[in-house]
N, C-alpha and C. Protein backbone atom coordinates (compact mmCIF):
# COMPACT_ATOMS: atom_id res chain seq x y z
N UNK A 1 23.39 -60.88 -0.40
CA UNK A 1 24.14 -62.05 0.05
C UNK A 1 23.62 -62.43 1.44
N UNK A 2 23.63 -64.00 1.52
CA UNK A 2 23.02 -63.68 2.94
C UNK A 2 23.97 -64.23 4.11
N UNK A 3 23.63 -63.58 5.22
CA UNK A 3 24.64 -63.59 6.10
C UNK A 3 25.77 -64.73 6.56
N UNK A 4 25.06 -65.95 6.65
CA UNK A 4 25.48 -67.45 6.41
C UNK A 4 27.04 -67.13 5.99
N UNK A 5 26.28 -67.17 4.19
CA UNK A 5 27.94 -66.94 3.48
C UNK A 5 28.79 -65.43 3.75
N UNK A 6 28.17 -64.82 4.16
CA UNK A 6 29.38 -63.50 4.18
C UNK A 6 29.94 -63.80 5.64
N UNK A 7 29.50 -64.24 6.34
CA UNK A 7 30.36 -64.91 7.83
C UNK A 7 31.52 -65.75 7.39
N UNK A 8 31.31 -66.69 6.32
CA UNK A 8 31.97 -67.80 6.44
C UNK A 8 32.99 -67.12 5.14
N UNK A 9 32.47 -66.56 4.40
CA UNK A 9 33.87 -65.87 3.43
C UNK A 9 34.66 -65.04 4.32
N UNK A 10 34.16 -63.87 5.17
CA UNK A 10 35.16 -63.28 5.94
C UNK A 10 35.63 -64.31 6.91
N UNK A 11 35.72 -65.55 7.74
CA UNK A 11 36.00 -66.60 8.17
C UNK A 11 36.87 -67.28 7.45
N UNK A 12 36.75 -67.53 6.45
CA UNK A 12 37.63 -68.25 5.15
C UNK A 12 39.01 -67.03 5.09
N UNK A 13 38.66 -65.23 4.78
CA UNK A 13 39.63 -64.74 4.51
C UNK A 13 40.53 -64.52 5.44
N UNK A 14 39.96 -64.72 6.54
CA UNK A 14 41.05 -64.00 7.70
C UNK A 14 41.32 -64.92 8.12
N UNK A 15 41.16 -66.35 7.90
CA UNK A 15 42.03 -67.68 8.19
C UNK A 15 43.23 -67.44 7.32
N UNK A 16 42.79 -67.46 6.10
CA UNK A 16 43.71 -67.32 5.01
C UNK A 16 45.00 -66.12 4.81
N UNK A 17 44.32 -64.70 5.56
CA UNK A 17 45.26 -64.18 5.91
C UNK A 17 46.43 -64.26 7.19
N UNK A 18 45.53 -65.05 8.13
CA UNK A 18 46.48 -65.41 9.17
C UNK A 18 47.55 -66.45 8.71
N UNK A 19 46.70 -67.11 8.28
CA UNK A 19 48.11 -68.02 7.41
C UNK A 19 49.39 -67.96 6.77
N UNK A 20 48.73 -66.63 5.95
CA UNK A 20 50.00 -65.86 5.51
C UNK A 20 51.15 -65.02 6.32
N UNK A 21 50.52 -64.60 7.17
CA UNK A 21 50.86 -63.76 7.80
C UNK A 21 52.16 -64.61 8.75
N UNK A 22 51.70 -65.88 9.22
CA UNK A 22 52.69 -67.04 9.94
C UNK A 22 53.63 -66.94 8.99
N UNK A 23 53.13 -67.78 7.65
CA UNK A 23 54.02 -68.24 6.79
C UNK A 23 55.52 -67.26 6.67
N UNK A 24 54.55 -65.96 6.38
CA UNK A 24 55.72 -64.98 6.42
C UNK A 24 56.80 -64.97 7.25
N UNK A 25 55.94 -64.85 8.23
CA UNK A 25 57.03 -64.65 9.75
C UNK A 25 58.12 -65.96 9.92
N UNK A 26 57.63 -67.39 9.75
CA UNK A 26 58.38 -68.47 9.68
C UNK A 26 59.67 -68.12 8.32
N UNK A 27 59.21 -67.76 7.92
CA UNK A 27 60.24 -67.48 6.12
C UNK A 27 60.75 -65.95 6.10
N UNK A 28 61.18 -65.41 7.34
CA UNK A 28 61.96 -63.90 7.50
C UNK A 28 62.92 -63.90 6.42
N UNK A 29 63.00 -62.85 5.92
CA UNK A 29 64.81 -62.85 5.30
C UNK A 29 65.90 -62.14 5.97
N UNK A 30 65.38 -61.75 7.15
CA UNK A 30 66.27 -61.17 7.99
C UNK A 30 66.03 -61.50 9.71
N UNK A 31 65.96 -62.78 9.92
CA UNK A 31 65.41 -63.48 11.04
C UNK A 31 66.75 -62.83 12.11
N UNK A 32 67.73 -62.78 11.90
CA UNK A 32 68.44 -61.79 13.06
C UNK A 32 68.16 -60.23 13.37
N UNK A 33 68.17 -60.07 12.12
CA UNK A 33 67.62 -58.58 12.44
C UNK A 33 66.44 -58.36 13.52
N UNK A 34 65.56 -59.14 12.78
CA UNK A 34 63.97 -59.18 13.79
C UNK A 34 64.79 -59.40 15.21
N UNK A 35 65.38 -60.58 15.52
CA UNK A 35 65.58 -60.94 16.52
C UNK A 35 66.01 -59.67 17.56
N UNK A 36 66.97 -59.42 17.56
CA UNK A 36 68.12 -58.23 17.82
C UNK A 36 66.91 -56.91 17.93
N UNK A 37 66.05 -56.55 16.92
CA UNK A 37 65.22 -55.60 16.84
C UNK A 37 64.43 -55.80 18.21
N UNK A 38 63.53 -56.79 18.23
CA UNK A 38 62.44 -57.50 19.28
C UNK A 38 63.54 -56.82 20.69
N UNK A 39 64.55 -57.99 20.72
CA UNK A 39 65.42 -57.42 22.08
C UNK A 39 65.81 -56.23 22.32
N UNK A 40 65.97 -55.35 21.38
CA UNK A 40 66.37 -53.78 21.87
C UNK A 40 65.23 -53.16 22.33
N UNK A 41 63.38 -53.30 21.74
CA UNK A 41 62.93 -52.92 22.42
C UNK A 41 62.31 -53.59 23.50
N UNK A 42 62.32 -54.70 23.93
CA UNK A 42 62.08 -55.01 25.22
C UNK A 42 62.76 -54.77 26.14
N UNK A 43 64.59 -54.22 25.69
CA UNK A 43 65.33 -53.93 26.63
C UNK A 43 65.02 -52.90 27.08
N UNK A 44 64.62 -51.44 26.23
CA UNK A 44 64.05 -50.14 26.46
C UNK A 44 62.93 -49.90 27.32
N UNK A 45 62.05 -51.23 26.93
CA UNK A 45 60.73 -51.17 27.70
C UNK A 45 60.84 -51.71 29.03
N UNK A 46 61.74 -53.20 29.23
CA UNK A 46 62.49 -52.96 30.59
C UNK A 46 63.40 -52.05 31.18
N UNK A 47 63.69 -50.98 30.67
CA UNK A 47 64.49 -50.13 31.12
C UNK A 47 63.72 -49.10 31.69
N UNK A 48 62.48 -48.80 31.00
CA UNK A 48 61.61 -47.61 31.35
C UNK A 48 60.89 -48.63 33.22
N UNK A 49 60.85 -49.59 33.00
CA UNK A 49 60.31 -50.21 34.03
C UNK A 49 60.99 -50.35 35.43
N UNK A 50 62.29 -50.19 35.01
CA UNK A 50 63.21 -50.51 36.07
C UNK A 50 63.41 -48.85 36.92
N UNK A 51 62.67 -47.83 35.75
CA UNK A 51 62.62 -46.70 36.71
C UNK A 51 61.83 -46.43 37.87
N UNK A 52 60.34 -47.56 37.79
CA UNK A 52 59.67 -47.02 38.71
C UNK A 52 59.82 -47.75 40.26
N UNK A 53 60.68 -48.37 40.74
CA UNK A 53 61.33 -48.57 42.21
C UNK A 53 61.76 -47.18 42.78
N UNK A 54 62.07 -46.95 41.92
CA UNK A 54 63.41 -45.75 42.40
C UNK A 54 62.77 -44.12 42.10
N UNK A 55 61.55 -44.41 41.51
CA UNK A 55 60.63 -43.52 40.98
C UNK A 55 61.51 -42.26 40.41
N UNK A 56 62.25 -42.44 39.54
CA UNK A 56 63.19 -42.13 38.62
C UNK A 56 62.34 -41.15 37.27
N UNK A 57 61.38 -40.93 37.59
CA UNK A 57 60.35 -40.65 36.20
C UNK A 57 60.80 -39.30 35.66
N UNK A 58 61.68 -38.98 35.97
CA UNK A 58 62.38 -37.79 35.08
C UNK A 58 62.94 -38.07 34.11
N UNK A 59 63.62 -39.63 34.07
CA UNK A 59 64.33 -40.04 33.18
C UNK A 59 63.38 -40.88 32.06
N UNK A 60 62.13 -40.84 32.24
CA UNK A 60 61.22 -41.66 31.27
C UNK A 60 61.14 -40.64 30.04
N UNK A 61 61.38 -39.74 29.78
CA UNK A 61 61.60 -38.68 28.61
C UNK A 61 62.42 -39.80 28.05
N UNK A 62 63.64 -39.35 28.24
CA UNK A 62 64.43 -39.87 27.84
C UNK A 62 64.36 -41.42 27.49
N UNK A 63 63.72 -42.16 28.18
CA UNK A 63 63.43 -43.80 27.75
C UNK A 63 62.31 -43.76 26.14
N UNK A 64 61.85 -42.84 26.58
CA UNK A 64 60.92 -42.86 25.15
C UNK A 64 61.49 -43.00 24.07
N UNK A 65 62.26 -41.20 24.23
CA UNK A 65 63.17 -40.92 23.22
C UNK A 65 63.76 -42.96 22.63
N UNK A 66 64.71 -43.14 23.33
CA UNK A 66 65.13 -44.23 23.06
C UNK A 66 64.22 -45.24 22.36
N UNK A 67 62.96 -45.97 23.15
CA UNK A 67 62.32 -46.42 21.86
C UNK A 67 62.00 -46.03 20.87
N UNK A 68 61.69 -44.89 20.87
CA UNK A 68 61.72 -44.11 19.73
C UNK A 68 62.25 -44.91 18.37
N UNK A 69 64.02 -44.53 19.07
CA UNK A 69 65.17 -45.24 18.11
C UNK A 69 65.18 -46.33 17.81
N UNK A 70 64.74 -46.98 18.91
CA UNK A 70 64.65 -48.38 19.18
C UNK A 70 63.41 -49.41 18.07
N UNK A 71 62.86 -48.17 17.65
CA UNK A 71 61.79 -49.10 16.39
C UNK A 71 62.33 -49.06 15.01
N UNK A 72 63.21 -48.29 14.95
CA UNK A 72 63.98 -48.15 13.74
C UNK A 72 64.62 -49.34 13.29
N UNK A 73 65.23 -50.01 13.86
CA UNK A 73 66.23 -51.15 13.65
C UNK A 73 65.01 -52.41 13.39
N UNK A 74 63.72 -52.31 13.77
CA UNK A 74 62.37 -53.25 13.28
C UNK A 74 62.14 -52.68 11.99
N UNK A 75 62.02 -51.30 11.68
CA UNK A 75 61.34 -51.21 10.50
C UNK A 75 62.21 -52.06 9.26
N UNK A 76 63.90 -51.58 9.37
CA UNK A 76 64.75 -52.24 8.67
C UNK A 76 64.50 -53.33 8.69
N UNK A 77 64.67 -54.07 9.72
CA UNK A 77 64.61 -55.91 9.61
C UNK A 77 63.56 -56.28 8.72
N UNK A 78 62.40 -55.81 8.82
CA UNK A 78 60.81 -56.19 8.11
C UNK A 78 61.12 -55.17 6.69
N UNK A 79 61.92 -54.55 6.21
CA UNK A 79 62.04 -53.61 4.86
C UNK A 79 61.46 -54.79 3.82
N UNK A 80 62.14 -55.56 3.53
CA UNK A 80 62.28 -56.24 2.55
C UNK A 80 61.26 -57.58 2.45
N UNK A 81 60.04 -57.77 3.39
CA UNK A 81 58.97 -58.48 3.73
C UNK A 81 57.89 -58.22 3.06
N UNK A 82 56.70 -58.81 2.48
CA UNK A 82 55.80 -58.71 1.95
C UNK A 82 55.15 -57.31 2.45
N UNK A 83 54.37 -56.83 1.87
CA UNK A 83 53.19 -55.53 2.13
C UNK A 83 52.87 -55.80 3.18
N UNK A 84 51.94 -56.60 3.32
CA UNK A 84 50.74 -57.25 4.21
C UNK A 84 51.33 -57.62 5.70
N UNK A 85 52.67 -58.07 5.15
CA UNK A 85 53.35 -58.41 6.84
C UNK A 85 53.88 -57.09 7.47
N UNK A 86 54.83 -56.60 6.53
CA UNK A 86 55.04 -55.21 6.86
C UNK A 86 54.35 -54.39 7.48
N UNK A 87 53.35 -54.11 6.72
CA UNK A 87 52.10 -53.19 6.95
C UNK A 87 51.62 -53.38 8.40
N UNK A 88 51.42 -55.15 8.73
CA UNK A 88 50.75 -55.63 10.25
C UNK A 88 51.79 -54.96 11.23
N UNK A 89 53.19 -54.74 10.94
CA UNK A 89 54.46 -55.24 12.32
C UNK A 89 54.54 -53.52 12.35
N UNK A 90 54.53 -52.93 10.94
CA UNK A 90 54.48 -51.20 11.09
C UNK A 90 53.29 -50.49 12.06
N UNK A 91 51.94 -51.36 11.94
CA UNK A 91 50.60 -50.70 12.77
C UNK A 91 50.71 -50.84 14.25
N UNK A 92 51.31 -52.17 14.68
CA UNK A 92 51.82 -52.81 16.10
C UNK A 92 52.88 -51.87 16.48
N UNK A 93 53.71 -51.65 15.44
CA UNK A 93 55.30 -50.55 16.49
C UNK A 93 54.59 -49.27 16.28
N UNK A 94 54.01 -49.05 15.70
CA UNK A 94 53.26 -47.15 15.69
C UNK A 94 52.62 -47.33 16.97
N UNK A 95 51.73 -48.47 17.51
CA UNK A 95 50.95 -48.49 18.95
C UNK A 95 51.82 -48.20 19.88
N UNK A 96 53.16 -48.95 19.89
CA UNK A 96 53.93 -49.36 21.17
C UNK A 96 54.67 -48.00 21.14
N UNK A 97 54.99 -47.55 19.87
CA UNK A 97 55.44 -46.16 19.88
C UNK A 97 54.54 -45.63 20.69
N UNK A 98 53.51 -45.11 20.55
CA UNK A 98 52.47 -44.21 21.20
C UNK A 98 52.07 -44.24 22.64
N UNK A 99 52.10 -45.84 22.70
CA UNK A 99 52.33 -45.89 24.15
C UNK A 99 53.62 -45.19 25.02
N UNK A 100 54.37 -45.21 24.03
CA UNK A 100 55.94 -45.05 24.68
C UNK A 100 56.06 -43.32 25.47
N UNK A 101 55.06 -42.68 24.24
CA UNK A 101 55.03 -41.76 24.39
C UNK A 101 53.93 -40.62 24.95
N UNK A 102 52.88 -41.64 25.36
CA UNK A 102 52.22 -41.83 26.94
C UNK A 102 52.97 -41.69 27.90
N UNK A 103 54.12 -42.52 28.20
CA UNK A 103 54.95 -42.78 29.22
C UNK A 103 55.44 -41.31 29.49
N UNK A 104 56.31 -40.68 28.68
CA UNK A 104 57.12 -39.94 28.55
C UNK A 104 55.80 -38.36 28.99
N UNK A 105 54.75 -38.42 28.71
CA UNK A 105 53.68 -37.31 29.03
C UNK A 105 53.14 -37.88 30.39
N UNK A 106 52.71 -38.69 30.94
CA UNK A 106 52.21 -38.88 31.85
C UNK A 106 53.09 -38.39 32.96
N UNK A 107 54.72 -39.06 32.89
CA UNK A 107 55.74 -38.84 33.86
C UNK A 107 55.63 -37.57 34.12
N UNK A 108 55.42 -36.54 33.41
CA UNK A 108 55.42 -35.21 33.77
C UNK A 108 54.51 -35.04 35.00
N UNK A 109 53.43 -35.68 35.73
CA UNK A 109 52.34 -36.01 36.07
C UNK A 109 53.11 -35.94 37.60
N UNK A 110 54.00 -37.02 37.57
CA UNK A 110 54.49 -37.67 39.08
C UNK A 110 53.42 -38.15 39.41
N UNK A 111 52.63 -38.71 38.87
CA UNK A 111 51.17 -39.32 39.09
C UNK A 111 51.59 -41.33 39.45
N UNK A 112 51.98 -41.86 40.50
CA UNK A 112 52.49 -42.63 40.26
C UNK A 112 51.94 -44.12 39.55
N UNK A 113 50.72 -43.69 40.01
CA UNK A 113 49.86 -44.94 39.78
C UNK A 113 49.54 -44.85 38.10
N UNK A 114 49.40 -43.43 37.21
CA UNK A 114 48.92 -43.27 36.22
C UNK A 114 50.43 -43.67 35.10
N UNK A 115 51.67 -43.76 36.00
CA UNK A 115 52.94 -44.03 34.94
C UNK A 115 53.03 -45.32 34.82
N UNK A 116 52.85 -46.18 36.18
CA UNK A 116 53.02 -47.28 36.31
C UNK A 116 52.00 -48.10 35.17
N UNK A 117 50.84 -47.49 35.18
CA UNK A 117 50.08 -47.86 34.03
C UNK A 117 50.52 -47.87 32.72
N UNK A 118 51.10 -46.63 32.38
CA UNK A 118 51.77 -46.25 31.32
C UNK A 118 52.89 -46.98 30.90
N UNK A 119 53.63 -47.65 31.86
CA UNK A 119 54.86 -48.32 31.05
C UNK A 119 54.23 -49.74 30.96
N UNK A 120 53.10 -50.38 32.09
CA UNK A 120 52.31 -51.40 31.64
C UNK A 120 51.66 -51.61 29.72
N UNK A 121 51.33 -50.29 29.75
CA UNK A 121 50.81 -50.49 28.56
C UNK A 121 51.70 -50.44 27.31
N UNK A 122 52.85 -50.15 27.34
CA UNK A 122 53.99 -50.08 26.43
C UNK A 122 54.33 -51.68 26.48
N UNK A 123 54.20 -52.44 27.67
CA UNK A 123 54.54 -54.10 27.89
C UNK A 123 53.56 -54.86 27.04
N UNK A 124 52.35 -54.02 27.55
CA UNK A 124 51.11 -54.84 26.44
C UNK A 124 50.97 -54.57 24.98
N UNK A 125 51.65 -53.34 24.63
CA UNK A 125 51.73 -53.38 22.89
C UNK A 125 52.51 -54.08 22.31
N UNK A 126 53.84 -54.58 23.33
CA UNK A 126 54.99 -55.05 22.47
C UNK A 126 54.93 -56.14 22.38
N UNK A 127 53.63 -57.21 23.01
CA UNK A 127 52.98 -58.54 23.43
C UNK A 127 52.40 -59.01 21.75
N UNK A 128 51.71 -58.29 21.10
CA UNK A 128 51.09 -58.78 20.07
C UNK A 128 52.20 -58.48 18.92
N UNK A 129 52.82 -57.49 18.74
CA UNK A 129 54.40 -57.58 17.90
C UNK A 129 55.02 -58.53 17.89
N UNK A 130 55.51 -58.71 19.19
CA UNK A 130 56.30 -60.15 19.57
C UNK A 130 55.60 -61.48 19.03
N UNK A 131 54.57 -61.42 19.24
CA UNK A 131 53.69 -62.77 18.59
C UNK A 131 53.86 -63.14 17.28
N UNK A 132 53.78 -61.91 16.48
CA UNK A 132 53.73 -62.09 15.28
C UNK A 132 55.09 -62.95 14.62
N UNK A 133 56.05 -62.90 15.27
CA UNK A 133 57.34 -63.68 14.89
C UNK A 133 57.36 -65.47 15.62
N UNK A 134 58.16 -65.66 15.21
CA UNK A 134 58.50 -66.99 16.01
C UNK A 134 59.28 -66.95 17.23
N UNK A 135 58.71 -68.35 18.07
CA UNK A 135 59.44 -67.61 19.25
C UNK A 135 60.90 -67.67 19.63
N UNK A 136 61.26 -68.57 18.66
CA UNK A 136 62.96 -68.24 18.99
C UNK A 136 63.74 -67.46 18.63
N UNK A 137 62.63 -66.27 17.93
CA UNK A 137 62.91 -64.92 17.34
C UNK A 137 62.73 -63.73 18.67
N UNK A 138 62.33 -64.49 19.76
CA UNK A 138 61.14 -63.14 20.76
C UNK A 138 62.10 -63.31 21.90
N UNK A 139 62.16 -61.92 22.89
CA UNK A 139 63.15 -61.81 23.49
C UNK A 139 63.04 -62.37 24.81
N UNK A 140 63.78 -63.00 25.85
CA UNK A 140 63.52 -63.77 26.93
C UNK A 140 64.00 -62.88 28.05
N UNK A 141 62.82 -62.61 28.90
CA UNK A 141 62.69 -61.86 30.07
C UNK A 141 64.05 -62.11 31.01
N UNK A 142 64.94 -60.93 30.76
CA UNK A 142 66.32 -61.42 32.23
C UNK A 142 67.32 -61.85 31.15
N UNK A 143 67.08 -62.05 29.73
CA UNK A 143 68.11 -62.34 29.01
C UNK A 143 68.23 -61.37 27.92
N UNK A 144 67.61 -59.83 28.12
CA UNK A 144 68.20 -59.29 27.11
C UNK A 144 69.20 -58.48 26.72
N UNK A 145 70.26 -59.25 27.64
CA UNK A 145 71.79 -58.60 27.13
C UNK A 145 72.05 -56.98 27.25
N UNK A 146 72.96 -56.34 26.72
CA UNK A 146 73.31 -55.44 26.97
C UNK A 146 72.71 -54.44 26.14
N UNK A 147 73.01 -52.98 26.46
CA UNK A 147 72.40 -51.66 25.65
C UNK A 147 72.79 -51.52 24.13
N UNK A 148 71.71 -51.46 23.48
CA UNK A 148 71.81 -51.37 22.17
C UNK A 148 73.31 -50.96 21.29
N UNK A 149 74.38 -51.81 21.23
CA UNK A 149 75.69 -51.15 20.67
C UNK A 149 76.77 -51.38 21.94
N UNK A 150 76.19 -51.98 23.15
CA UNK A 150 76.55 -51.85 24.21
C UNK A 150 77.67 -53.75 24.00
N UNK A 151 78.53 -54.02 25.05
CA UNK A 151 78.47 -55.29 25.21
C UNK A 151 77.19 -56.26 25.60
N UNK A 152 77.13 -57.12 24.99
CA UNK A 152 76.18 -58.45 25.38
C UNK A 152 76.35 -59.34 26.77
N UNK A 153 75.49 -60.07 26.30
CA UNK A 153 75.74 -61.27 27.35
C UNK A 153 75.20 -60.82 28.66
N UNK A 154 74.27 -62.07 29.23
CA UNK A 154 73.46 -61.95 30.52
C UNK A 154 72.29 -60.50 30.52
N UNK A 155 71.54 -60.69 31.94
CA UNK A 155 71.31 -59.57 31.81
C UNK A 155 71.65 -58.10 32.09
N UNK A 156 70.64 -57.34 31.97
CA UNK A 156 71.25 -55.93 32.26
C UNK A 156 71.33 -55.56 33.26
N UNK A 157 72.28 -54.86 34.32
CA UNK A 157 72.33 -54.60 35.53
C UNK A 157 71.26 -54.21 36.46
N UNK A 158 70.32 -53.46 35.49
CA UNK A 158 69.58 -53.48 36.68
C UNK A 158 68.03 -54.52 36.86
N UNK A 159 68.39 -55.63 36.03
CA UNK A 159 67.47 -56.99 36.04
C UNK A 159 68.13 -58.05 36.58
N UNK A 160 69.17 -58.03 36.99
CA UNK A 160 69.92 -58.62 37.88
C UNK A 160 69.47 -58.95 39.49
């Protein structure tokens, strides 16, 4: 085959899969769930962030832990979604997981510059997740309400 066309078929497919992949996301069957999901972990991931002023990094164990939990309530929302979408939003929260849990090993470190990185990079996994939805599905910086189960409304005390 010559290269020409195998450029322009893989060009053709991964248009075609991106397409789908929107379509999906526009046509959720559980567009709150996602929603609510997205915000618990950006709240976690602002939460791990709000430790390093106060250089608090004892408590980033524990923030992990929490995303941890905190991807659970995504896998549910996306259960009932095509393979292909599923499959994309499952490979994205396994990253942000991993990052999470960077965080939680590095802190052991007191390395300050190497955590600060570390919860950076938990911000940058949850960037291409978030994309994948629509954005009045994606959570707004300073507006993500209260602790998972917690009361709502405004933000969280210490984004205030």
């Amino acid at each position: 085959m010559k290269p020409k066309v195998l450029i322009t078929m893989l060009a053709v497919g991964g248009a075609s899969l991106a397409l789908l992949l929107n379509a999906t996301a526009a046509e959720l069957k559980s567009p709150q769930l996602v929603k609510e999901a997205l915000r618990i972990l950006a709240y976690v991931q602002a939460d791990m962030a709000s430790k390093l002023p106060t250089k608090s990094y004892a408590r980033l164990p524990h923030e992990n832990q929490e995303f941890q939990e905190a991807a659970v309530p995504m896998r549910v929302a996306v259960d009932s979604e095509p393979a292909a979408f599923k499959a994309r939003v499952d490979a994205l929260l396994k990253t942000a997981q991993q990052r999470a849990s960077d965080v939680a090993e590095v802190s052991k470190s007191n390395d300050e510059v190497r955590i600060r990185a570390a919860v950076a990079a938990v911000d940058a996994a949850l960037k291409p997740l978030n994309e994948l939805f629509p954005v009045a599905l994606r959570p707004v910086p300073g507006q993500l309400g209260g602790r998972p189960g917690g009361p709502g409304g405004g933000p969280p005390p210490d984004l205030r």
